[in-house]
C-alpha atoms as a PDB file:
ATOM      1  CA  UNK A   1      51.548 132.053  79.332  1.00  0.00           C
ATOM      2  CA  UNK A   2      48.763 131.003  81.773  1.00  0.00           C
ATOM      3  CA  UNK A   3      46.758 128.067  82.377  1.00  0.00           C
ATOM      4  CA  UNK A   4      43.383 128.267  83.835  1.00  0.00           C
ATOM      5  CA  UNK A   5      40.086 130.914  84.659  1.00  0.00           C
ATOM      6  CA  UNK A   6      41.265 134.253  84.497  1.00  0.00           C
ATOM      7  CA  UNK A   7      42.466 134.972  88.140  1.00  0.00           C
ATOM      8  CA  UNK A   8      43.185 131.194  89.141  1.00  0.00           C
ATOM      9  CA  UNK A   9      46.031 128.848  88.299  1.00  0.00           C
ATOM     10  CA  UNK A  10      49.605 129.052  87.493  1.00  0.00           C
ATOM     11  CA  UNK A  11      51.368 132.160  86.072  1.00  0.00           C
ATOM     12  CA  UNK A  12      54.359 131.156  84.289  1.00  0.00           C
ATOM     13  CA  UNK A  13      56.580 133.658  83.043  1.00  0.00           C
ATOM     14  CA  UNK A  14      59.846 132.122  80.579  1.00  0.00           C
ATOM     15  CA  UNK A  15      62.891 131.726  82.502  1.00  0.00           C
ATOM     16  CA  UNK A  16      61.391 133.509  85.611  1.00  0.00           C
ATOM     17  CA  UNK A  17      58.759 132.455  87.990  1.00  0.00           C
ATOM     18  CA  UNK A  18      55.768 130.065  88.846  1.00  0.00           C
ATOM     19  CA  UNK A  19      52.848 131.407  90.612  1.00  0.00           C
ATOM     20  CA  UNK A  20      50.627 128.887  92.069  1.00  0.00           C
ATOM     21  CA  UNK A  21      47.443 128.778  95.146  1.00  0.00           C
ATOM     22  CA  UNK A  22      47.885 126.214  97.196  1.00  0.00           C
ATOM     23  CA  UNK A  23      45.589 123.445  97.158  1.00  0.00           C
ATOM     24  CA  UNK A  24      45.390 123.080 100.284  1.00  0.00           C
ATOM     25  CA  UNK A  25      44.908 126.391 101.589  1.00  0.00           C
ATOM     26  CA  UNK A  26      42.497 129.489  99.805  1.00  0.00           C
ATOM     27  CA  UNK A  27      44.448 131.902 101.609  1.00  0.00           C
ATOM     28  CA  UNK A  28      48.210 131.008 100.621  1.00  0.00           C
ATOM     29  CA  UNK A  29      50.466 132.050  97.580  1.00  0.00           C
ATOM     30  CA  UNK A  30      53.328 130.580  96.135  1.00  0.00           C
ATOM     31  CA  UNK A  31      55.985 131.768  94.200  1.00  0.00           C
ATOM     32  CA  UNK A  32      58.804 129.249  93.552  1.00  0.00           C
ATOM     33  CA  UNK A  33      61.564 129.778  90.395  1.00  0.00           C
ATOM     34  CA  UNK A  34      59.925 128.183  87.482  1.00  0.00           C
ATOM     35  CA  UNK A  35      58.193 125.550  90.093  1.00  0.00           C
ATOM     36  CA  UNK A  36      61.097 123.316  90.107  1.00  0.00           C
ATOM     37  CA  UNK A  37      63.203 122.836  93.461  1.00  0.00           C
ATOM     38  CA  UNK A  38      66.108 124.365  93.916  1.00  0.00           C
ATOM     39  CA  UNK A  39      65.251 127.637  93.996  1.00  0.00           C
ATOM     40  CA  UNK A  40      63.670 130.493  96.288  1.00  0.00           C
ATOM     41  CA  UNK A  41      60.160 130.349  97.319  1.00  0.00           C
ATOM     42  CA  UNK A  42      58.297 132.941  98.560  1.00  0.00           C
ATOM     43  CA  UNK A  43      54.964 132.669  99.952  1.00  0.00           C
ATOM     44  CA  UNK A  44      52.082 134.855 100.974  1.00  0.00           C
ATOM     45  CA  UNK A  45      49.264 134.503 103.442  1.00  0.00           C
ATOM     46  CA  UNK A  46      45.792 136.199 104.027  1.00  0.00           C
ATOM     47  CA  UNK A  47      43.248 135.852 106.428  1.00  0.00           C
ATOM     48  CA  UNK A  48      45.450 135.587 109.970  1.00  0.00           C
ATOM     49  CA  UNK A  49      46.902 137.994 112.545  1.00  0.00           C
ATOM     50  CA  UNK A  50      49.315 138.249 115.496  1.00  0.00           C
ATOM     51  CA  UNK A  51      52.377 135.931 116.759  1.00  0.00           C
ATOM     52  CA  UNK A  52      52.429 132.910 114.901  1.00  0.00           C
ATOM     53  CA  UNK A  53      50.545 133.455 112.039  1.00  0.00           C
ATOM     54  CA  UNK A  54      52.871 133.663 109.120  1.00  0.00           C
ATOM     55  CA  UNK A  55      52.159 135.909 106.229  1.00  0.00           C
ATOM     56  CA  UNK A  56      55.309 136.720 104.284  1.00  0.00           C
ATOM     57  CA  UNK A  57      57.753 134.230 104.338  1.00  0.00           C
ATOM     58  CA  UNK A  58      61.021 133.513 101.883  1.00  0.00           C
ATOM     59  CA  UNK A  59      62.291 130.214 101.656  1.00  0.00           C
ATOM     60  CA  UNK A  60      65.782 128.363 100.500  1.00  0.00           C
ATOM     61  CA  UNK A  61      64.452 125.130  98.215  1.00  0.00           C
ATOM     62  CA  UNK A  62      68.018 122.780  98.783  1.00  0.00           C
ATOM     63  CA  UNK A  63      65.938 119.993  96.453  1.00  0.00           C
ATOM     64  CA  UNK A  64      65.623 118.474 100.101  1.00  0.00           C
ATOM     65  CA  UNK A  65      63.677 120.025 102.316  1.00  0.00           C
ATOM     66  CA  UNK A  66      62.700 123.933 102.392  1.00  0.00           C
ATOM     67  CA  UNK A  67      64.767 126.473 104.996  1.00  0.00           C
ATOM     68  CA  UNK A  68      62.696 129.443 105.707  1.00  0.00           C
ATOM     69  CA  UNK A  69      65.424 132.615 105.817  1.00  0.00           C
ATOM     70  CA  UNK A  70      63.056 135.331 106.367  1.00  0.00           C
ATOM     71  CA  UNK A  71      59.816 135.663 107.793  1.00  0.00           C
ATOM     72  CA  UNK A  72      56.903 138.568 108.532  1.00  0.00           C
ATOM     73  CA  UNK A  73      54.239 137.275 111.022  1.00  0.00           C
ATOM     74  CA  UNK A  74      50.723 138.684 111.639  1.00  0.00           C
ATOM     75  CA  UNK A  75      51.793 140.492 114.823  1.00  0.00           C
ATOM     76  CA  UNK A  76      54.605 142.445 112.456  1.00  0.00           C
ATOM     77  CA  UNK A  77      57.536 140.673 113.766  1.00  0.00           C
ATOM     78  CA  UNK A  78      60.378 140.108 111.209  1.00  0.00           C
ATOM     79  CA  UNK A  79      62.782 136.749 111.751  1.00  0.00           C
ATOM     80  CA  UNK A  80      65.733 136.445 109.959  1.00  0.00           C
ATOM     81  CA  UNK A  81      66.734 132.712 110.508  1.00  0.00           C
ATOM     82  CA  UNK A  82      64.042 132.475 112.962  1.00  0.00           C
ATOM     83  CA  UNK A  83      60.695 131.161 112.323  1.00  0.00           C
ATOM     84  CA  UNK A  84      59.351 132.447 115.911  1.00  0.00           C
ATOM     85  CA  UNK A  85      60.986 135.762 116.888  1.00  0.00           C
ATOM     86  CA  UNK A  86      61.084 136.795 119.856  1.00  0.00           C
ATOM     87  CA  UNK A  87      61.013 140.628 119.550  1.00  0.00           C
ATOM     88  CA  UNK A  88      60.049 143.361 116.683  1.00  0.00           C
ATOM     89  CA  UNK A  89      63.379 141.813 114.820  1.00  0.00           C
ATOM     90  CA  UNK A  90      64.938 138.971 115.270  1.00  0.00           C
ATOM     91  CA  UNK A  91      68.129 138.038 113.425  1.00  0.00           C
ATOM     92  CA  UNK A  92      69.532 134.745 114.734  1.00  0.00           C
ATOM     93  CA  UNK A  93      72.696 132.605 113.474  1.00  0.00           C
ATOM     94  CA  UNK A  94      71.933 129.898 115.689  1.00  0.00           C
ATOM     95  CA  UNK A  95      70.190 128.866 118.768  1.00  0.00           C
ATOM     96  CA  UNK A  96      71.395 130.354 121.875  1.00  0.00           C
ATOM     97  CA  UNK A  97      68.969 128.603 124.256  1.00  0.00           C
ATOM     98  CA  UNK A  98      68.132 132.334 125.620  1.00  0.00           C
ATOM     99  CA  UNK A  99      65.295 134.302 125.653  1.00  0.00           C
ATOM    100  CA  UNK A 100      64.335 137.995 125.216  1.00  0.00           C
ATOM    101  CA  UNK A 101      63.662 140.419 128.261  1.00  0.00           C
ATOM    102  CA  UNK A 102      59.920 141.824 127.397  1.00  0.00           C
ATOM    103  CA  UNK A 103      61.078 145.360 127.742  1.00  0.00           C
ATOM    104  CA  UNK A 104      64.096 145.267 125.732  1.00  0.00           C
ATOM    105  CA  UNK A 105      62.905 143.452 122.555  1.00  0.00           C
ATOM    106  CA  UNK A 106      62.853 145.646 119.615  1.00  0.00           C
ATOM    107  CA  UNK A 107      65.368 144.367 118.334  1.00  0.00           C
ATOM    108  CA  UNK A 108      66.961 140.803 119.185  1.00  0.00           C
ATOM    109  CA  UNK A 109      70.121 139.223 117.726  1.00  0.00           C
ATOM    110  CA  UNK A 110      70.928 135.823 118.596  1.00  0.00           C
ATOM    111  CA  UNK A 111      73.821 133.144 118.159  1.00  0.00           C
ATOM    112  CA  UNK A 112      75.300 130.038 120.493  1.00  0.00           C
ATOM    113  CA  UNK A 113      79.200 131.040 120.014  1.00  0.00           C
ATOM    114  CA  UNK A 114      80.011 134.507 120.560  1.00  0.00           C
ATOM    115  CA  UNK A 115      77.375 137.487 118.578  1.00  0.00           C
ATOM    116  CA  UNK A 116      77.234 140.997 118.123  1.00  0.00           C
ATOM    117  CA  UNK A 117      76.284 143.949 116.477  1.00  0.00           C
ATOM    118  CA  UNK A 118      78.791 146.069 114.145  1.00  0.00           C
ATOM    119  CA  UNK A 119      78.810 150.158 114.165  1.00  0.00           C
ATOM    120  CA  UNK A 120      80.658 151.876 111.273  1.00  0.00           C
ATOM    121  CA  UNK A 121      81.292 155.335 110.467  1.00  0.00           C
ATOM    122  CA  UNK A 122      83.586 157.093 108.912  1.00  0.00           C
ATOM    123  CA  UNK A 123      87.431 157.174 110.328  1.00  0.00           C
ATOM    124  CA  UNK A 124      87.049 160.896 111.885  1.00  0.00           C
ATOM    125  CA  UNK A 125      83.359 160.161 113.261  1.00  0.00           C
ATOM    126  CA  UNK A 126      81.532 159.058 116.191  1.00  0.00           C
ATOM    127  CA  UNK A 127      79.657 155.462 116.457  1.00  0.00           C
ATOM    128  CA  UNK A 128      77.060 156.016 118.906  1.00  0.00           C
ATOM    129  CA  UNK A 129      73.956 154.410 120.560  1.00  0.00           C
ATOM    130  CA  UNK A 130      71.417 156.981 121.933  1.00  0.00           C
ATOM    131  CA  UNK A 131      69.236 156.498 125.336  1.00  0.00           C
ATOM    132  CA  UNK A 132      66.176 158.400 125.037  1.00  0.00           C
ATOM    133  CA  UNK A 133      62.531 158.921 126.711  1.00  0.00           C
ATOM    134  CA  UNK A 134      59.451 161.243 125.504  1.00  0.00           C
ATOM    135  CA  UNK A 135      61.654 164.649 127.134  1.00  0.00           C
ATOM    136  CA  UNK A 136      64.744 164.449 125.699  1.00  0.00           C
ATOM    137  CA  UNK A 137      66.137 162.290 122.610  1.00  0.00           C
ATOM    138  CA  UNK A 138      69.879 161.648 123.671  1.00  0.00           C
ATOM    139  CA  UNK A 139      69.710 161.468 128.117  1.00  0.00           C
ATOM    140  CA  UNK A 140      72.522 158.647 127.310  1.00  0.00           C
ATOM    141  CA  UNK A 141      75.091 157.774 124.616  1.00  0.00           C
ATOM    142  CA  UNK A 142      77.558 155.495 124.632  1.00  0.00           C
ATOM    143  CA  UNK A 143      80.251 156.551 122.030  1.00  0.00           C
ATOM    144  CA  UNK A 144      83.581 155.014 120.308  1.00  0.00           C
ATOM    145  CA  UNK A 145      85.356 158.324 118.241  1.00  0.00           C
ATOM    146  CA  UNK A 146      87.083 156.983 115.591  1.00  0.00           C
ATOM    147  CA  UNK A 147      89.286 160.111 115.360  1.00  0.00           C
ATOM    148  CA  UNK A 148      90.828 160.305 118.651  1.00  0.00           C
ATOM    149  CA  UNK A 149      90.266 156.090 119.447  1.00  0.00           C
ATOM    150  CA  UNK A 150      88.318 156.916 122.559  1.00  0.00           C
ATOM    151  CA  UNK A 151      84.989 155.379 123.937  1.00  0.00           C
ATOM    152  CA  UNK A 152      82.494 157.232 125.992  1.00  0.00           C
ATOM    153  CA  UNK A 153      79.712 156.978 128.677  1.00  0.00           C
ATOM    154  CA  UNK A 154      77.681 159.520 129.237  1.00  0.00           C
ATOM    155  CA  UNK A 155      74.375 160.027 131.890  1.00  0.00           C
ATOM    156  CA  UNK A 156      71.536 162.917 131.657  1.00  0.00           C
ATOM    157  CA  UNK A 157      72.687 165.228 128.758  1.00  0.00           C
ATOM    158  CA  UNK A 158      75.573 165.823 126.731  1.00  0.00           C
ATOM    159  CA  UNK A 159      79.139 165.647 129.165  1.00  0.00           C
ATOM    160  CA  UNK A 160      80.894 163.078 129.289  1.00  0.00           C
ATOM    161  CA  UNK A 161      81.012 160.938 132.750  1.00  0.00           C
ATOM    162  CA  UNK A 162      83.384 158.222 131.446  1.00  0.00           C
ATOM    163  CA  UNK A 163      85.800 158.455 128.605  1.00  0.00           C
ATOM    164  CA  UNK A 164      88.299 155.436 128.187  1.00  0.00           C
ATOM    165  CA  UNK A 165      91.449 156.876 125.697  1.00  0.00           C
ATOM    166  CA  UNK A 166      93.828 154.761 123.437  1.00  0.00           C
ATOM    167  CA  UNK A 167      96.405 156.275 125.770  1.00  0.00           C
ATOM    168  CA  UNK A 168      94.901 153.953 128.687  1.00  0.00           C
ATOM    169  CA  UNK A 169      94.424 156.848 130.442  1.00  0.00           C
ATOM    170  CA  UNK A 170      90.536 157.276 132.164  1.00  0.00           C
ATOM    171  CA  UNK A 171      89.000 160.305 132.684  1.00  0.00           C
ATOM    172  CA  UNK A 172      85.431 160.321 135.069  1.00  0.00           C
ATOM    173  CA  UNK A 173      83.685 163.840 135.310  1.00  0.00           C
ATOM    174  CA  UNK A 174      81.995 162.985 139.177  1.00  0.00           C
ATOM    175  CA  UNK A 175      79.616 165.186 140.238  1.00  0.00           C
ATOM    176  CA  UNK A 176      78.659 165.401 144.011  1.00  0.00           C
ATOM    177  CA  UNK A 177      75.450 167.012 145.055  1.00  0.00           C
END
């Protein structure tokens, strides 16, 4: 059912959602489960652009106070557990106190214990992260091979320069020019 002009008011739909405009802003959505708390919201904003202007956010409704959990802003910077990211994505646990190098901040990931990102592959594969520039794709890899339980460096192609082995033994291919 729906109350109001066609195009304005609340959309409710039976055991689903409540659709409502804000009152106090013509450019912002809501979206809340059946408009009770307790539930998600999401919400949707026209009319702004670059950092700081939000215009896709989701939101955890605790009946207390509303947690935003994800975030799009007008710039096109995605927080996860951020509400200001600092790079292209930001997915943050908790506040480290840090912030982001401006040339390395595609992708941020932030927490104030210990953080990380996880690889997987397959048991007989490689788990890789590629170095490349607008000549060549791959100049530099680092690479863990599951198969043989050996991590690799490599510099300016495709041979090794560093391989650490289960074994402990190290191999370095040195060249001297």
């Amino acid at each position: 059912s729906s109350s109001g002009a066609a195009g304005t008011g609340n959309l409710d739909v039976t055991g689903g959602m409540n659709a409502t405009k804000s009152a106090d802003s013509a450019t912002t959505s809501v979206i809340t489960n059946n408009g009770t708390t307790g539930g998600n919201v999401l919400k949707l904003t026209s009319g702004g652009t670059g950092a700081g202007t939000k215009i896709f956010q989701v939101f955890n409704n605790n009946q207390v106070s509303e947690a935003e959990v994800f975030q799009i802003d007008g710039a096109g910077k995605v927080g996860i557990g951020e509400t200001s990211p600092l790079g292209k994505l930001h997915v943050k646990t908790s506040d480290s106190g840090g912030s982001a190098a401006s040339y390395a901040n595609e992708l941020v990931v932030e927490n104030s214990s210990d953080g990380g990102i996880t690889i997987l592959t397959g048991n007989n594969k490689d788990g890789s992260i590629a170095f490349g520039d607008d000549g060549s794709n791959v100049v530099g890899r680092i690479i863990y091979n599951h198969q043989y339980n050996s991590m690799q460096l490599r510099a300016n192609g495709l041979n090794p320069g560093y391989e650490l082995r289960s074994d402990s033994k190290s191999f370095f291919n040195v060249v001297i020019q």
